[in-house]
Protein backbone atom coordinates (compact mmCIF):
# COMPACT_ATOMS: atom_id res chain seq x y z
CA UNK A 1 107.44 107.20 109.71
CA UNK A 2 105.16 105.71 106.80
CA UNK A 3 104.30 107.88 103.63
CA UNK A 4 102.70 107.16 100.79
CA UNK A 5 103.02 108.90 97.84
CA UNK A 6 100.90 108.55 94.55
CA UNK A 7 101.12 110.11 91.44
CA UNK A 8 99.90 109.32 87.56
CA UNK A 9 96.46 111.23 88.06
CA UNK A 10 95.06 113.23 85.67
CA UNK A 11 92.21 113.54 82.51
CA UNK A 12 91.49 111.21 79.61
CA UNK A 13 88.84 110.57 77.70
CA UNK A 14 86.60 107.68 77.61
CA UNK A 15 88.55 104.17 76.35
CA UNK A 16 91.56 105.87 76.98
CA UNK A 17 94.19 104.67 79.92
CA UNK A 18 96.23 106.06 82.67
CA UNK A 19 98.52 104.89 85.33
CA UNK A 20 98.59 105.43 89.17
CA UNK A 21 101.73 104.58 91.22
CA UNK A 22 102.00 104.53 94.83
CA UNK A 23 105.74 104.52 96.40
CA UNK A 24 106.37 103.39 100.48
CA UNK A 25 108.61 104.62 102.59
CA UNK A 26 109.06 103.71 106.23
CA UNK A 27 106.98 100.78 105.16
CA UNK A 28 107.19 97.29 102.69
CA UNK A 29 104.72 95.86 101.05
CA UNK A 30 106.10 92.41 100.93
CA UNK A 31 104.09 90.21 102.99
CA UNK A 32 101.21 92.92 104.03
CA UNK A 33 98.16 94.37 101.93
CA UNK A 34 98.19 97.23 99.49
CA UNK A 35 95.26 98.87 98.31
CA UNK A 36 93.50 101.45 95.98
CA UNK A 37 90.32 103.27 96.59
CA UNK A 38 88.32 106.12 95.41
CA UNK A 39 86.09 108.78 96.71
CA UNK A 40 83.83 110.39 93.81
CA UNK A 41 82.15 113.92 95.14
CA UNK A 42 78.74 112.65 97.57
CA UNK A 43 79.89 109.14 97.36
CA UNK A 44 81.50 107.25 100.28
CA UNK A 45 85.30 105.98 99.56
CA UNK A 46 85.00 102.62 98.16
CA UNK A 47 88.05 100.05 97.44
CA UNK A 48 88.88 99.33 93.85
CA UNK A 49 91.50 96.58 94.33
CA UNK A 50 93.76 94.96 96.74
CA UNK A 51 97.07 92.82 96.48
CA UNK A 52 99.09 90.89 98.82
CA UNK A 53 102.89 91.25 98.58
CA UNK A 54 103.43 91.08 94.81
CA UNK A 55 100.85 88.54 93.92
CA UNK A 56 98.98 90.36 91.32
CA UNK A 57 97.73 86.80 89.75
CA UNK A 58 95.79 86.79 93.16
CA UNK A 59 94.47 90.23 93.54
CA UNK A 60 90.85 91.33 94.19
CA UNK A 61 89.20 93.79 92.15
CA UNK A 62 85.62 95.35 92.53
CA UNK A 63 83.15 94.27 89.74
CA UNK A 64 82.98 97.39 88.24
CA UNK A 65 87.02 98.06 86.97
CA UNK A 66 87.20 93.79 87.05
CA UNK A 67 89.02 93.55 83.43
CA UNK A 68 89.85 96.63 82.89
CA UNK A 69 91.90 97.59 86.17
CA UNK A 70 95.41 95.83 87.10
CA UNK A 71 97.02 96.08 90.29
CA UNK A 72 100.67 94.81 90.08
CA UNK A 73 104.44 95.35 91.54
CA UNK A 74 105.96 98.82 90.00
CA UNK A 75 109.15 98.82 88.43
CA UNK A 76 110.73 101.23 90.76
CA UNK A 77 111.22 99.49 94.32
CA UNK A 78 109.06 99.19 96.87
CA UNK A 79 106.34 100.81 94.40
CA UNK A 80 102.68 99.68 93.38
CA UNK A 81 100.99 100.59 90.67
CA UNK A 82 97.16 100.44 89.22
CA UNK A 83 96.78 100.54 85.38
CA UNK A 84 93.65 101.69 84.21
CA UNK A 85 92.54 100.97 80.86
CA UNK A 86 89.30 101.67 79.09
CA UNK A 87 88.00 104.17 81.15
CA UNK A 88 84.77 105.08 81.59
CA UNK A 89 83.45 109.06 83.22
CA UNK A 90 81.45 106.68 85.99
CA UNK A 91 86.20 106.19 87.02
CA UNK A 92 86.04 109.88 87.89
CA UNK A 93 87.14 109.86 91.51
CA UNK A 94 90.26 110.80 93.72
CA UNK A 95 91.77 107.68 94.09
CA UNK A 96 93.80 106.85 97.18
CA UNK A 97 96.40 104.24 97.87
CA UNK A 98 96.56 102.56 100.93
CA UNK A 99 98.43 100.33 103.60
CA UNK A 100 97.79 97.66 105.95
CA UNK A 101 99.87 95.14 108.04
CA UNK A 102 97.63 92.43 107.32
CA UNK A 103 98.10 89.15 105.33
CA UNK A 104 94.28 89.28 105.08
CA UNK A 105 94.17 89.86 101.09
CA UNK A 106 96.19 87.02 100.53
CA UNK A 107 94.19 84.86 98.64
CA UNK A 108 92.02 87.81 96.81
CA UNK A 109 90.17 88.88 99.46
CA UNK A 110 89.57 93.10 100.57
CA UNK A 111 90.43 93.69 103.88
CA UNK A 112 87.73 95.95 106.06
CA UNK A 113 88.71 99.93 104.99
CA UNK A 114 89.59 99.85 108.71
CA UNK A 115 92.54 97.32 108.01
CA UNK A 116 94.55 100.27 106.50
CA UNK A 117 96.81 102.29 108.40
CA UNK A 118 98.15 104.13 106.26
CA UNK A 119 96.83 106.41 103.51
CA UNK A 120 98.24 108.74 100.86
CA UNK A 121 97.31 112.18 99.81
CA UNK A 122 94.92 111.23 96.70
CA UNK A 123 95.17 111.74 93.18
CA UNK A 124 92.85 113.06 91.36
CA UNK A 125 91.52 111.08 88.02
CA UNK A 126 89.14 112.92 85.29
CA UNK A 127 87.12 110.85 82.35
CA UNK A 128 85.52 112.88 80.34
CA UNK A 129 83.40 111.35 77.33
């Protein structure tokens, strides 16, 4: 059985940083497509990067967290993490990490939201100015 698992939520204030972790079970990312999204309150869920295996150098990020967002390999196994830095109130969202057996964001590309199979709870992030 696959769970995900994230974690790291929270507040901060504008310019400040935070980091989100999402750990696997039942499931590896080496070799298929991880992903982060976020659903603010009215707005549809929208995808906020993507990374195939452990190639962060390659990853795709949506224009508006390019720079500022990093998707990358955690330290703990079979983990992925986002690092958010210099965050603005317009981050305010549940964020969601999410799975797919799909080499399709190799390369940098974002899969279709129907890709992913698998989905974690959500995690709720807070930027207040």
């Amino acid at each position: 059985q696959v769970q995900l698992v994230e974690s790291g939520g929270g507040s901060a204030q504008a310019g400040e940083s935070l980091t989100l972790s999402c750990a696997a079970s039942g499931f590896t990312y080496n070799n298929n497509c991880m992903a982060w999204f976020r659903q603010a309150p009215g707005k549809e869920r929208e995808g906020v990067a993507a990374i195939y295996g452990h190639r962060s150098s390659a990853a795709w990020y949506a224009d508006s967290v390019k720079g500022r967002f990093t998707i990358a390999q955690g330290s703990a196994k079979n983990t992925r993490i986002l690092r958010m830095d210099r965050l603005e109130p317009e981050d305010t969202a549940m964020y969601y990490c999410a799975a797919a057996q799909s080499t399709y964001c190799d390369g940098g590309r974002m899969p279709p939201i129907s890709k992913f199979s698998y989905w974690g709870q959500g995690t709720q992030v807070t930027v207040s100015s």
